[in-house]
Every structure is written in C-alpha cells, then in structure tokens.
PDB file of N, CA and C in Angstrom:
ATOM      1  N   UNK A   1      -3.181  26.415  57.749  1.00  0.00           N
ATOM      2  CA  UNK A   1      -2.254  25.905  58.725  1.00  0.00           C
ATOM      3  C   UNK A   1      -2.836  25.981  60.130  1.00  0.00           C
ATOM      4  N   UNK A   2      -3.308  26.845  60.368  1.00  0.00           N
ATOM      5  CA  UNK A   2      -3.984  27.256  61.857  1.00  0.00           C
ATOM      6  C   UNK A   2      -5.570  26.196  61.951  1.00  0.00           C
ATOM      7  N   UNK A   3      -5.827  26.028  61.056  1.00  0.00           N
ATOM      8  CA  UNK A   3      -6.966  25.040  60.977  1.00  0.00           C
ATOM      9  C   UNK A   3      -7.245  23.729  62.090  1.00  0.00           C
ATOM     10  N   UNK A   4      -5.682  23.530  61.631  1.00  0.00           N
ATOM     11  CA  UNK A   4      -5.364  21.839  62.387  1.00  0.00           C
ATOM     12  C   UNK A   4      -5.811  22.054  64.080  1.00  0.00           C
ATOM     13  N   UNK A   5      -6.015  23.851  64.585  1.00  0.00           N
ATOM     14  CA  UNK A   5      -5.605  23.600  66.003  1.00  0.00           C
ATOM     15  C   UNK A   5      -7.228  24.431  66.692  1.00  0.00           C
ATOM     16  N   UNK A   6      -8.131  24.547  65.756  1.00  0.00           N
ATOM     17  CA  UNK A   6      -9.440  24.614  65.668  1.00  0.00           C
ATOM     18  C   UNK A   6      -9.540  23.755  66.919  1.00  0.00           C
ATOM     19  N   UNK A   7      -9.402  22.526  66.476  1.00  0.00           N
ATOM     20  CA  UNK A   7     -10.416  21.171  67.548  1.00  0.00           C
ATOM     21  C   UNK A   7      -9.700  21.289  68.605  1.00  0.00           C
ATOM     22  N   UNK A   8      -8.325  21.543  68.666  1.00  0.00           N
ATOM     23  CA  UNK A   8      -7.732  21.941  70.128  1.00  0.00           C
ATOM     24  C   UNK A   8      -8.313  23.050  70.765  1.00  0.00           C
ATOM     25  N   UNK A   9      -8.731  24.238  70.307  1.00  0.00           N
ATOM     26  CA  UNK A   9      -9.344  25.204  70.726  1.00  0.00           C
ATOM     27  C   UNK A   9     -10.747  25.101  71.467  1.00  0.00           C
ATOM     28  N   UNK A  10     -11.243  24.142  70.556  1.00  0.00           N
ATOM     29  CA  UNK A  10     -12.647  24.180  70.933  1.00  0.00           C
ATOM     30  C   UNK A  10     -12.529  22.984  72.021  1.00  0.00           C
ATOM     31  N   UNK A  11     -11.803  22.015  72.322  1.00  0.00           N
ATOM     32  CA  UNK A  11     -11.940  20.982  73.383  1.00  0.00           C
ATOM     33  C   UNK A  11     -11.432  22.086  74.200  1.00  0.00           C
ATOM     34  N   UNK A  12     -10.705  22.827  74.699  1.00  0.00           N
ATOM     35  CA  UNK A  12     -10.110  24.037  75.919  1.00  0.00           C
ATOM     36  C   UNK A  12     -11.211  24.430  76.152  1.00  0.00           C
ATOM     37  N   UNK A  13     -11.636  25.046  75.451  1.00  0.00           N
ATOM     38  CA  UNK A  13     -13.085  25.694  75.712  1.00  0.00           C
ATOM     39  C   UNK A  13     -14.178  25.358  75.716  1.00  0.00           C
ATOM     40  N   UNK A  14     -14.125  23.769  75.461  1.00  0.00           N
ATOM     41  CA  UNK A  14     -15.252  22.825  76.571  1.00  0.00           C
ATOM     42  C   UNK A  14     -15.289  22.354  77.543  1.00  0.00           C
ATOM     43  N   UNK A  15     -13.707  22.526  78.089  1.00  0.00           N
ATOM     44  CA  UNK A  15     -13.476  21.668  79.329  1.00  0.00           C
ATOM     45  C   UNK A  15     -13.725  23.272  79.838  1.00  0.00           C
ATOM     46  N   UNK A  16     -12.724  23.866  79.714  1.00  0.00           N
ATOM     47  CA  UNK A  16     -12.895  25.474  80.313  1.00  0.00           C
ATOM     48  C   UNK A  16     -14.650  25.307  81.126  1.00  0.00           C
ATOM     49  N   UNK A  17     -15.434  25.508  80.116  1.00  0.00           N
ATOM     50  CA  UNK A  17     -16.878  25.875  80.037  1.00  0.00           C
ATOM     51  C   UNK A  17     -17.083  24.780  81.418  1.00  0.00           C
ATOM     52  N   UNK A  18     -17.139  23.403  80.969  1.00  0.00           N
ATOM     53  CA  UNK A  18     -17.288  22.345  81.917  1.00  0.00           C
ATOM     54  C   UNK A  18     -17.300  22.759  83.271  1.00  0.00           C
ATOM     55  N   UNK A  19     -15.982  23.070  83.626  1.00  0.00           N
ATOM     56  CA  UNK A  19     -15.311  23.368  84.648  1.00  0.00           C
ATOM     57  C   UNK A  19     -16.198  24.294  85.300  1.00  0.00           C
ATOM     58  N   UNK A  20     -16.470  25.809  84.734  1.00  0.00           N
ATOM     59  CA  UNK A  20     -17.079  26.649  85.629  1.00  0.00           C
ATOM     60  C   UNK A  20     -18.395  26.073  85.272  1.00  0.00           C
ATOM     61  N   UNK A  21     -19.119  25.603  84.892  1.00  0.00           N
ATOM     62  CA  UNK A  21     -20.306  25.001  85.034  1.00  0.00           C
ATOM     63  C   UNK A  21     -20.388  23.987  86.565  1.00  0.00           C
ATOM     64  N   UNK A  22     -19.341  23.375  86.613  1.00  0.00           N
ATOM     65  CA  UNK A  22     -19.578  22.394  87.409  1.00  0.00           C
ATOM     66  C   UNK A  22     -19.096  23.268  89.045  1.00  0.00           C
ATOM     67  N   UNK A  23     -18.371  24.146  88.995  1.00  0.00           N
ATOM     68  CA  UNK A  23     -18.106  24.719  89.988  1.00  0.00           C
ATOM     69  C   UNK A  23     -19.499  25.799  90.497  1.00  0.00           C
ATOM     70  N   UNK A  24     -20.092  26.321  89.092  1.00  0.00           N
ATOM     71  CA  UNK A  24     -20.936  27.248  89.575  1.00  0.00           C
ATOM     72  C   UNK A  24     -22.187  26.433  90.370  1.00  0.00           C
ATOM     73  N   UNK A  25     -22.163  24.864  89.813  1.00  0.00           N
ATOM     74  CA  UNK A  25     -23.515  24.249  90.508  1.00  0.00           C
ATOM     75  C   UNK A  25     -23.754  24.138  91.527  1.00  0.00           C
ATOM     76  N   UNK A  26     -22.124  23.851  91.995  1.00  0.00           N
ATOM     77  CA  UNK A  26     -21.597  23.151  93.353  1.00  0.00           C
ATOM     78  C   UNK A  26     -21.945  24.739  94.001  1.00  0.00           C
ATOM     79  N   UNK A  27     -21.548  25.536  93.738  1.00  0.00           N
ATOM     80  CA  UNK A  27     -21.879  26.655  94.745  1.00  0.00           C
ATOM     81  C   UNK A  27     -23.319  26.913  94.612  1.00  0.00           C
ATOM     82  N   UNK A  28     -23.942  26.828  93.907  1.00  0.00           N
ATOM     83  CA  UNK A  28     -25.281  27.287  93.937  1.00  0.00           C
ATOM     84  C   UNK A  28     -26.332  25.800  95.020  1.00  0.00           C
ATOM     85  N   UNK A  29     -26.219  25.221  94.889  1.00  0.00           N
ATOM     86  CA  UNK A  29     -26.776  24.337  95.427  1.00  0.00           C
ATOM     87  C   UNK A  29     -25.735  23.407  96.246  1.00  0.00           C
ATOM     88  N   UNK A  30     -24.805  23.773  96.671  1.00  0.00           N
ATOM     89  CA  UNK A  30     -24.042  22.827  97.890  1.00  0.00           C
ATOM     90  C   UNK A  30     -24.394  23.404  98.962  1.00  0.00           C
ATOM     91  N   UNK A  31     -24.281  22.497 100.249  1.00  0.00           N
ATOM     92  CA  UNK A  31     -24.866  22.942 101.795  1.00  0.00           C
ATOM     93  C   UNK A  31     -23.532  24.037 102.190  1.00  0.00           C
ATOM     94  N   UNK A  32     -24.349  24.926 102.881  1.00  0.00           N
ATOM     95  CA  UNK A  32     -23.285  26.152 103.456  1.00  0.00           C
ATOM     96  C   UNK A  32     -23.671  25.949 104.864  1.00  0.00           C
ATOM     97  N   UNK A  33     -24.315  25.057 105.040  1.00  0.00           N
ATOM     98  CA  UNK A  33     -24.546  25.427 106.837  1.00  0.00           C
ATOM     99  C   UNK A  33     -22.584  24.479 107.594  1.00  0.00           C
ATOM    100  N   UNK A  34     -22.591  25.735 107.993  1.00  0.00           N
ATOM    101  CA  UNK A  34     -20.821  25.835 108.930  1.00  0.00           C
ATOM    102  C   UNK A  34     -21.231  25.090 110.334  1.00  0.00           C
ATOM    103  N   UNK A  35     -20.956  24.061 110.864  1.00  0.00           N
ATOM    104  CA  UNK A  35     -21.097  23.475 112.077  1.00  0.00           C
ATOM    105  C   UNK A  35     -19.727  23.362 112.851  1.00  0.00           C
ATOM    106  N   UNK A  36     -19.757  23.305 113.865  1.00  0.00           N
ATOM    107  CA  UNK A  36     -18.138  23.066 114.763  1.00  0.00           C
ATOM    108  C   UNK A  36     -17.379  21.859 114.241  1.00  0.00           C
ATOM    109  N   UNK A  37     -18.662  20.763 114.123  1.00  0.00           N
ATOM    110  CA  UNK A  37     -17.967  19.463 113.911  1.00  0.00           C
ATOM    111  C   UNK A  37     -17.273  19.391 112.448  1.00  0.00           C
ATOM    112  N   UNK A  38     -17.682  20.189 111.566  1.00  0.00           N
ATOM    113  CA  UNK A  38     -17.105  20.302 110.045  1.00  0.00           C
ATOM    114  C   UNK A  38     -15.718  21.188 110.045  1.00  0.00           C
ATOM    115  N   UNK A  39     -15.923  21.883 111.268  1.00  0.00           N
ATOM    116  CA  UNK A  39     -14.772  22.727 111.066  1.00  0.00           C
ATOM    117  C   UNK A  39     -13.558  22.445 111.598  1.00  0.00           C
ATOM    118  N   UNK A  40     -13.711  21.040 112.372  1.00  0.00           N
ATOM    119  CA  UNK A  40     -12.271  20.164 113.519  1.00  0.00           C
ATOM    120  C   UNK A  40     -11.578  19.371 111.995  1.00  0.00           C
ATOM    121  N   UNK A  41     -10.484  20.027 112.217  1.00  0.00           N
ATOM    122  CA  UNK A  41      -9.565  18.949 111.430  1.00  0.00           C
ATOM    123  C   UNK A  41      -9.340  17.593 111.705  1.00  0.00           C
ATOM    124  N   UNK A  42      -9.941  16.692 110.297  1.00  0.00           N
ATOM    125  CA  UNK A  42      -9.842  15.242 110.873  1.00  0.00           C
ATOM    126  C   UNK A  42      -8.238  14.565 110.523  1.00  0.00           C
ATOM    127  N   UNK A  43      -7.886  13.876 111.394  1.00  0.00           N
ATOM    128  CA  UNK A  43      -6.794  12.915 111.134  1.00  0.00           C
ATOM    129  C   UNK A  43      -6.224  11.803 111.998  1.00  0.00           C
ATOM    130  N   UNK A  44      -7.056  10.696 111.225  1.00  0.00           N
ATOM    131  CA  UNK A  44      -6.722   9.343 111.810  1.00  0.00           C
ATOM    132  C   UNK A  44      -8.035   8.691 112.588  1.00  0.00           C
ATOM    133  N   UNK A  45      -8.780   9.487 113.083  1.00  0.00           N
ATOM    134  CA  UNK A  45      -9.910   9.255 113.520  1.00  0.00           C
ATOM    135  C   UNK A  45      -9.669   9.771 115.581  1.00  0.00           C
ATOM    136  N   UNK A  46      -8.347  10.596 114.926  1.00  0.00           N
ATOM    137  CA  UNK A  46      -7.827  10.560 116.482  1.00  0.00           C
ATOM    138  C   UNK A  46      -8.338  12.252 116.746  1.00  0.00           C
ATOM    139  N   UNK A  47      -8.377  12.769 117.923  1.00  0.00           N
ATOM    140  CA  UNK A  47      -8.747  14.345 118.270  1.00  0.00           C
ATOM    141  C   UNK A  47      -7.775  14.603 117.881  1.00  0.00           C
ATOM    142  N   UNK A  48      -7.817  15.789 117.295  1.00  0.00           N
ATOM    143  CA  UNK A  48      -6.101  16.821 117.000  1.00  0.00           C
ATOM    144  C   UNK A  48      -5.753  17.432 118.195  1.00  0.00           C
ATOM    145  N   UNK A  49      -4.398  17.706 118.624  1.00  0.00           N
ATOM    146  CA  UNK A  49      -4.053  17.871 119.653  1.00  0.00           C
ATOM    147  C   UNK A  49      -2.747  19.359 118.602  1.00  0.00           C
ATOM    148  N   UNK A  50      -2.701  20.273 119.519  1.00  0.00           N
ATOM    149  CA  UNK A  50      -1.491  20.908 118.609  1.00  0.00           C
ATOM    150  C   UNK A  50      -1.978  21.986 117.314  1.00  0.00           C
ATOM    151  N   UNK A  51      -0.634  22.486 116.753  1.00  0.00           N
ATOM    152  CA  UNK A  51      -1.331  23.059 116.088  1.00  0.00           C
ATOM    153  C   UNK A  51      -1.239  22.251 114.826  1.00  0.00           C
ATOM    154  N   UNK A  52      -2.236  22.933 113.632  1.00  0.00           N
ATOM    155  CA  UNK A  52      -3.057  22.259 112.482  1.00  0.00           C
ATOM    156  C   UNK A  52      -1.944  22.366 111.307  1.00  0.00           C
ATOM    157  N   UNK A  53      -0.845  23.272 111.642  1.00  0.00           N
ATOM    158  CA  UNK A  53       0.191  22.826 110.741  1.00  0.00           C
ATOM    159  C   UNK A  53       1.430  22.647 111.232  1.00  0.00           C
ATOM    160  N   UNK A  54       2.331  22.162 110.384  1.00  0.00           N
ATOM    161  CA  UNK A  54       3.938  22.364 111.125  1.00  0.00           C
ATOM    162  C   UNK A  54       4.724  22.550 110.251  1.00  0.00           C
ATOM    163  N   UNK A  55       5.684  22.944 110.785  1.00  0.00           N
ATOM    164  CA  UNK A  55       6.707  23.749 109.721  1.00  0.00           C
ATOM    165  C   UNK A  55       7.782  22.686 108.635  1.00  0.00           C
ATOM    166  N   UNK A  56       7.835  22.351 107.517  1.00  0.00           N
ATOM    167  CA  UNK A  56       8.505  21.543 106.692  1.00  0.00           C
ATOM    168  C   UNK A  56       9.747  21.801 106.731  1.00  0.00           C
ATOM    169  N   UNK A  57      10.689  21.600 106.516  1.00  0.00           N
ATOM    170  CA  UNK A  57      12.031  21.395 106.341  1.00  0.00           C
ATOM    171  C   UNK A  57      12.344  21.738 104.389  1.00  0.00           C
ATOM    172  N   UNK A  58      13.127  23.126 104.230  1.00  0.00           N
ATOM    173  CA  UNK A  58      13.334  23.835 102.843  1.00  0.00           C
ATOM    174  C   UNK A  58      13.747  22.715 102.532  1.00  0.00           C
ATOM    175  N   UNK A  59      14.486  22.170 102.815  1.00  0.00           N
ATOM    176  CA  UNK A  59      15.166  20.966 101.875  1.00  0.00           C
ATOM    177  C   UNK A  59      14.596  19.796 101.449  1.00  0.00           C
ATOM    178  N   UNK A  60      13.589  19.387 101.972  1.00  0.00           N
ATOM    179  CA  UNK A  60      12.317  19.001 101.737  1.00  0.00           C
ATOM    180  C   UNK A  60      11.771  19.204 100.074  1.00  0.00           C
ATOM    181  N   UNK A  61      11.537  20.240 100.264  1.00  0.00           N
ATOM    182  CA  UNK A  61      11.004  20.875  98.735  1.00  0.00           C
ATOM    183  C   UNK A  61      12.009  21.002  98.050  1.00  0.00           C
ATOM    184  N   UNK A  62      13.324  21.541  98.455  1.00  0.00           N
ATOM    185  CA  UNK A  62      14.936  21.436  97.310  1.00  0.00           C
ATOM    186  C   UNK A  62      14.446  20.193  96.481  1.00  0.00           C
ATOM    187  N   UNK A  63      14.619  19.187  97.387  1.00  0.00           N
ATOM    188  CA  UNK A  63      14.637  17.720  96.607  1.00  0.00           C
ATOM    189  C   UNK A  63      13.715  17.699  96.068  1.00  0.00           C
ATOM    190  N   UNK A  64      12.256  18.221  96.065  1.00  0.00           N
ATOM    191  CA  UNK A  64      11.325  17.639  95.584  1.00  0.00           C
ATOM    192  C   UNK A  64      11.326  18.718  94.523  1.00  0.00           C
ATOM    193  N   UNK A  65      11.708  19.385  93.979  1.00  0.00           N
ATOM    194  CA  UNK A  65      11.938  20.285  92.834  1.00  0.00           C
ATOM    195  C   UNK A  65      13.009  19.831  92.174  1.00  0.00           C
ATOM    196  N   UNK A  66      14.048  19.621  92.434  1.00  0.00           N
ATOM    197  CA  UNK A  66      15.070  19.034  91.375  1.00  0.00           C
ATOM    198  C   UNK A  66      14.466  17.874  90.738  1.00  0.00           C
ATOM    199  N   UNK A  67      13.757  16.987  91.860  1.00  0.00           N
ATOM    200  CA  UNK A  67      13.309  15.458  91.359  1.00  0.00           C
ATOM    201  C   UNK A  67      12.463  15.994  90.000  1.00  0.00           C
ATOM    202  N   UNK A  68      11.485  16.946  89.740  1.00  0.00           N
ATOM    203  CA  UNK A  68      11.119  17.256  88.872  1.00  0.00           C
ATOM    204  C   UNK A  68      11.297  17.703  88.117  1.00  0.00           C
ATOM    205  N   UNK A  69      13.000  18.318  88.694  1.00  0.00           N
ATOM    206  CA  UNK A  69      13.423  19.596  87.131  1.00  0.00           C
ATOM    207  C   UNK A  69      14.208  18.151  86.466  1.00  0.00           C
ATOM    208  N   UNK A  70      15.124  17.453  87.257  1.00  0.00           N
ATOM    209  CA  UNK A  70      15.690  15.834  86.302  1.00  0.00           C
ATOM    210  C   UNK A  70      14.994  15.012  85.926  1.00  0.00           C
ATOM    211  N   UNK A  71      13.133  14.734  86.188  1.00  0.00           N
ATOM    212  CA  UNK A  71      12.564  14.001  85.633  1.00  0.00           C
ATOM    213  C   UNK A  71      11.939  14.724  84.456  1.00  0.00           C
ATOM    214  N   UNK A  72      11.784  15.548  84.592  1.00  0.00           N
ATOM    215  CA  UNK A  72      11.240  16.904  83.086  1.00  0.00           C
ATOM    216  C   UNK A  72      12.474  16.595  81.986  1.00  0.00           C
ATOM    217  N   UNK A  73      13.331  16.782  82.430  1.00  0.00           N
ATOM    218  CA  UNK A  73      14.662  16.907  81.449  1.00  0.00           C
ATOM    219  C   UNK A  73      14.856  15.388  80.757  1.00  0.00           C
ATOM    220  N   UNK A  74      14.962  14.298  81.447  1.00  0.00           N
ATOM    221  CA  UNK A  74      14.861  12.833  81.124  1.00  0.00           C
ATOM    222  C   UNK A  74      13.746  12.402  79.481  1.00  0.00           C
ATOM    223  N   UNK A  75      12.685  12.980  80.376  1.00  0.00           N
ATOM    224  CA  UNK A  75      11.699  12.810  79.242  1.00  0.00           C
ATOM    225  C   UNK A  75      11.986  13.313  77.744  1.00  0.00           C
ATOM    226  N   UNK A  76      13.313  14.165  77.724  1.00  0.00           N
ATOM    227  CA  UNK A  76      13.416  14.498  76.506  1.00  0.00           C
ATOM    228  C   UNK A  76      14.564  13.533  75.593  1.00  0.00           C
ATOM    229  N   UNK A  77      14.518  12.381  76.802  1.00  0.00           N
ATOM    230  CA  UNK A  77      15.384  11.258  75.818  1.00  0.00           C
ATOM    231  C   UNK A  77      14.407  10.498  74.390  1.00  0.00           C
ATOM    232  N   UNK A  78      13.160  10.522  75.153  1.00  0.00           N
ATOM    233  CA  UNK A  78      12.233   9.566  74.094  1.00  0.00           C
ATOM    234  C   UNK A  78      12.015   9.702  73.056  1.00  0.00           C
ATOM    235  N   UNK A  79      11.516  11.719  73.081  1.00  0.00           N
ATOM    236  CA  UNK A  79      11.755  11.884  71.195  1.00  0.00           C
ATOM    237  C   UNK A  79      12.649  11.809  70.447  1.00  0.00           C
ATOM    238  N   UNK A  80      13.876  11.808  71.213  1.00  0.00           N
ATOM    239  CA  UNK A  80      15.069  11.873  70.382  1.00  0.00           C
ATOM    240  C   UNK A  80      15.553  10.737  70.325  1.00  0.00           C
ATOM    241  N   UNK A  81      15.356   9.951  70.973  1.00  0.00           N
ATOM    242  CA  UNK A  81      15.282   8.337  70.529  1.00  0.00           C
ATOM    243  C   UNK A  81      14.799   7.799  69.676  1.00  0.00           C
ATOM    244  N   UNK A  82      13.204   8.539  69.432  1.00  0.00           N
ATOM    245  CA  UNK A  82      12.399   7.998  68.460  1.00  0.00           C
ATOM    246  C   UNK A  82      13.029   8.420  66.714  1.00  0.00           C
ATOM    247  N   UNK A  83      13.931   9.628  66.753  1.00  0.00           N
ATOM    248  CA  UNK A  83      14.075  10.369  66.228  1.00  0.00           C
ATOM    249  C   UNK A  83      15.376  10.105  65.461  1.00  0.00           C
ATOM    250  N   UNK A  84      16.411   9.211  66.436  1.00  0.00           N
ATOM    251  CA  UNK A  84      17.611   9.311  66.402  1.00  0.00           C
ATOM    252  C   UNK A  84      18.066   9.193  64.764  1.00  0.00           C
ATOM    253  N   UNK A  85      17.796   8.045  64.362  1.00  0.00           N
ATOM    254  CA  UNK A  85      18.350   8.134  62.631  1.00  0.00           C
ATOM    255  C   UNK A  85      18.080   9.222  61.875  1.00  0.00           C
ATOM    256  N   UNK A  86      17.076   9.796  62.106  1.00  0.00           N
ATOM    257  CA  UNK A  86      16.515  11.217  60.767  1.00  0.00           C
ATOM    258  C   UNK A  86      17.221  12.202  61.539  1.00  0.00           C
ATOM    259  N   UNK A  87      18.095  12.478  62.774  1.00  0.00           N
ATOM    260  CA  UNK A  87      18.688  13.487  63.099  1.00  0.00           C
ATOM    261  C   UNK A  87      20.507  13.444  62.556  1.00  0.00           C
ATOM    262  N   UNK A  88      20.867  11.809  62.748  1.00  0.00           N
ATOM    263  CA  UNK A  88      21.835  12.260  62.457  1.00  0.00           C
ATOM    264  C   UNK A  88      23.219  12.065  63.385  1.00  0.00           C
ATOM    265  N   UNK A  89      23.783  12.557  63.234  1.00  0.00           N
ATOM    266  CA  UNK A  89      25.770  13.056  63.741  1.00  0.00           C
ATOM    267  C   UNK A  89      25.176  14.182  64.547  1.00  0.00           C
ATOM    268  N   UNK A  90      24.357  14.992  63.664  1.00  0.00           N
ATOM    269  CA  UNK A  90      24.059  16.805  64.499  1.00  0.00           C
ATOM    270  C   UNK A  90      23.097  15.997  65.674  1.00  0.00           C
ATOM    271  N   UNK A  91      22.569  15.428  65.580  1.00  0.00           N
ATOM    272  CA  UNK A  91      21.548  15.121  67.158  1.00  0.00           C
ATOM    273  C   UNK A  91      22.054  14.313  67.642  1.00  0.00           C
ATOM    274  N   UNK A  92      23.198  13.398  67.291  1.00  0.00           N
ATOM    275  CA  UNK A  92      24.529  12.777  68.363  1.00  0.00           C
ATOM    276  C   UNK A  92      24.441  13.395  69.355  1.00  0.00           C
ATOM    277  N   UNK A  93      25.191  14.635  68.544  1.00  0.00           N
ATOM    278  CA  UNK A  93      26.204  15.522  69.203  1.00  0.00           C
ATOM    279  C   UNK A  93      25.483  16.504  70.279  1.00  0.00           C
ATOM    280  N   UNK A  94      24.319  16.894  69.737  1.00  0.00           N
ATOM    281  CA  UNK A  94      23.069  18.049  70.388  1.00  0.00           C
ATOM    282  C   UNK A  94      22.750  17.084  72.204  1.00  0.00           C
ATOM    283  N   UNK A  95      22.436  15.696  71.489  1.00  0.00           N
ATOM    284  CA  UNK A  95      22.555  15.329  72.628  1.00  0.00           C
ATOM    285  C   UNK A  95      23.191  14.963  73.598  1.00  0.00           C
ATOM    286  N   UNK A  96      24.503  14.916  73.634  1.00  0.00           N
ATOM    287  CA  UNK A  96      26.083  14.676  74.108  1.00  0.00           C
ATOM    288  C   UNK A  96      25.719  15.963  74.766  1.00  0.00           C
ATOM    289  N   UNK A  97      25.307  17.158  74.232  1.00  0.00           N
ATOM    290  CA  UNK A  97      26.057  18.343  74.922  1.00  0.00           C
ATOM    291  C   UNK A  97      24.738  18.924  75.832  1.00  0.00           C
ATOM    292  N   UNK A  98      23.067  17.999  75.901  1.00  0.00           N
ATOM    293  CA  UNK A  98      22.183  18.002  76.551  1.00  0.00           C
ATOM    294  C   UNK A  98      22.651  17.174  78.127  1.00  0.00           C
ATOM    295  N   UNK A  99      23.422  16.317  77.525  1.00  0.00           N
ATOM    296  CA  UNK A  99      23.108  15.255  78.838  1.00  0.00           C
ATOM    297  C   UNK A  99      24.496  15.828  79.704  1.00  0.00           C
ATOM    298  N   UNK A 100      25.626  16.512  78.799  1.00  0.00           N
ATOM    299  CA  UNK A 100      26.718  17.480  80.098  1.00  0.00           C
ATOM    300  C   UNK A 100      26.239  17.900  80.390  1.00  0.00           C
ATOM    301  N   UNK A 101      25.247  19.057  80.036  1.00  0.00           N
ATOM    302  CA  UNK A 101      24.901  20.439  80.797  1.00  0.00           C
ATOM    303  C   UNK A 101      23.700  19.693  81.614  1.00  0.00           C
ATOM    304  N   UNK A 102      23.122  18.217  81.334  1.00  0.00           N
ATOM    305  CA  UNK A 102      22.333  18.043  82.317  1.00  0.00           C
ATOM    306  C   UNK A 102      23.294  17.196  83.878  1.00  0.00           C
ATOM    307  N   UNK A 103      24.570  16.420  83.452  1.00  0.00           N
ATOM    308  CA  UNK A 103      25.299  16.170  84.365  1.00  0.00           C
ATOM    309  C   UNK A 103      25.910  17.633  85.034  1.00  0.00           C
ATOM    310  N   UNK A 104      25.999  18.338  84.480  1.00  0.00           N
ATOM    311  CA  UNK A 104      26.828  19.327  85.481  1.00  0.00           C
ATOM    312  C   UNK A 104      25.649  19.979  86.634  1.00  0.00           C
ATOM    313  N   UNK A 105      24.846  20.179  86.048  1.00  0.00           N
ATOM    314  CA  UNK A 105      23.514  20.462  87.221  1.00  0.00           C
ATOM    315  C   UNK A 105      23.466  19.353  88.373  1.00  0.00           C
ATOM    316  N   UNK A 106      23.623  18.496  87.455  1.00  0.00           N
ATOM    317  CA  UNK A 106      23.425  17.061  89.118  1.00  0.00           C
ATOM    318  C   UNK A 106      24.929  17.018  89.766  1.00  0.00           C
ATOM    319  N   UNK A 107      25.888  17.326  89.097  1.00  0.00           N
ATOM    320  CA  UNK A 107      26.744  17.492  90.507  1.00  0.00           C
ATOM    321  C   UNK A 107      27.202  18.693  90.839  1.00  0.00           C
ATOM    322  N   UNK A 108      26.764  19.822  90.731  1.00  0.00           N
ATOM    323  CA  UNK A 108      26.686  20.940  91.043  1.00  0.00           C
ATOM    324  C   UNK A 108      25.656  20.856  92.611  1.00  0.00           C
ATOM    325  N   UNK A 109      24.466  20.156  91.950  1.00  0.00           N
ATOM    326  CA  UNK A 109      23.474  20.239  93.188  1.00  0.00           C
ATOM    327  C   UNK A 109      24.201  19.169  94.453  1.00  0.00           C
ATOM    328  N   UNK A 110      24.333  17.751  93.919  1.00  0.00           N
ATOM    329  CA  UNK A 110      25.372  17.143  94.787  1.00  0.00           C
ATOM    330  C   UNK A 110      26.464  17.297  95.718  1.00  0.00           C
ATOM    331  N   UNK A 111      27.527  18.645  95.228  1.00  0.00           N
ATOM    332  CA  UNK A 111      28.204  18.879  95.658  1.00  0.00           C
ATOM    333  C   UNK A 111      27.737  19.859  96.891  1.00  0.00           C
ATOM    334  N   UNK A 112      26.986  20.587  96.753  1.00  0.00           N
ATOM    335  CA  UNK A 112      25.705  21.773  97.290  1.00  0.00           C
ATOM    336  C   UNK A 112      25.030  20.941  98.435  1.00  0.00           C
ATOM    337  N   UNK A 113      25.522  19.652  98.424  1.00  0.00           N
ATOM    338  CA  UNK A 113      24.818  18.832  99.767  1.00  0.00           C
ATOM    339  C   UNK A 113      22.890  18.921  99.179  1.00  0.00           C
ATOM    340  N   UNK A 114      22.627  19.529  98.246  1.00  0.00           N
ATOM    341  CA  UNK A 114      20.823  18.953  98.129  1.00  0.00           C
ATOM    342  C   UNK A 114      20.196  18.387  97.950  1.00  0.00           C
ATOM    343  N   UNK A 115      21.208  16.796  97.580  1.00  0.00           N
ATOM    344  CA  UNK A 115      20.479  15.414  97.514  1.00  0.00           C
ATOM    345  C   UNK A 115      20.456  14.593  99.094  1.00  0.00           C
ATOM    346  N   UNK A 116      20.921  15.176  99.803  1.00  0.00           N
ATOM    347  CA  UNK A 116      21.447  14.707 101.235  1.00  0.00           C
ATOM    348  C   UNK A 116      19.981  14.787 101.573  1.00  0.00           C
ATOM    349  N   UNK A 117      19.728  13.813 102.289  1.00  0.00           N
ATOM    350  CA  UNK A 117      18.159  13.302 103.644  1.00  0.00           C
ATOM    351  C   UNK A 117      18.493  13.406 104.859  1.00  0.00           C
ATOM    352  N   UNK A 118      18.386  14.344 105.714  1.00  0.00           N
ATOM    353  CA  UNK A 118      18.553  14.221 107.402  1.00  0.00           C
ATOM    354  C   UNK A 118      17.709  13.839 107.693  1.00  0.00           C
TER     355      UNK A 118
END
C-alpha cells in the first residue's frame, strides 16, 4: 500500500535536493561586492523620497485572508460534484450543511463590517 507513494517521495526529494543545490551555487559563486547604488531602493525610475515602507491598513489583509479562506472552501464544490451520484442523499445533505456553515461565516464577517473598502 505505501508503495504507490515511493515516486512521491522521491520527486520531494529531488526537488528538495534541486533547490539547495541551486541556492548553494548562487551563494558560492554570486557577486557579494555591496555598492551604494545596489543598496537605493528602486521605484519607477524615480529617487525615493521618504521612508522605504508604509504602514498598510489591518483591514487590508482581513479581506485578503477571508478572500482565501472562501476561495479554499469553494474549491471543495468540484469533487463533490464530480462525485455527486456515488454519494448519494448522505452527500446532498453533507453538502447542504457545508455551504450553511459556509454562509454563516460570510455573514457573520459581513455583518463585522470586513468586507467594507474605505
């Protein structure tokens, strides 16, 4: 049974390998000489003026985390689509009571004002 996941193992642990191979080259032979001009943050082709970061807005990231926790959750329409006849009445129903508990999260957050854009 464990057989089947051999070739999965061994592709991880070629890319794995890959990876620090290709990182160790880059350090061994990439240029380290530090100059002023490498070290000015570029943007736009314009001088930076200010400082090099600024502060984001939390709600900012609210949205951009839900967008991913409701697009994660979505994706689990497809197998069960693919699926739907060999499940049944029971995966009707499984999914009826996926997509409340996934509506009550979206207007829970809604109501919470965290889909709102200022």
């Amino acid at each position: 049974m464990l057989l089947e996941y051999i070739a999965i193992g061994v592709m991880i642990a070629v890319a794995t390998l890959i990876a620090f191979i290709a990182i160790g080259l880059g350090e061994l032979f990439g240029p380290r000489k530090n100059t002023e001009a490498k070290n000015v943050p570029y943007e736009s082709g314009m001088d930076p003026y200010g400082e090099g970061t600024r502060r984001m807005p939390v709600r900012f990231y609210l949205i951009a985390v839900l967008f991913i926790l409701f697009d994660i959750e979505v994706v689990f329409f497809l197998p069960w689509a693919i699926a739907f006849r060999s499940l049944g009445i029971f995966g009707l129903f499984e999914m009826i009571v996926f997509i409340v508990i996934l509506l009550i999260g979206y207007v829970y957050a809604w109501k919470k004002g965290a889909l709102e854009w200022e």
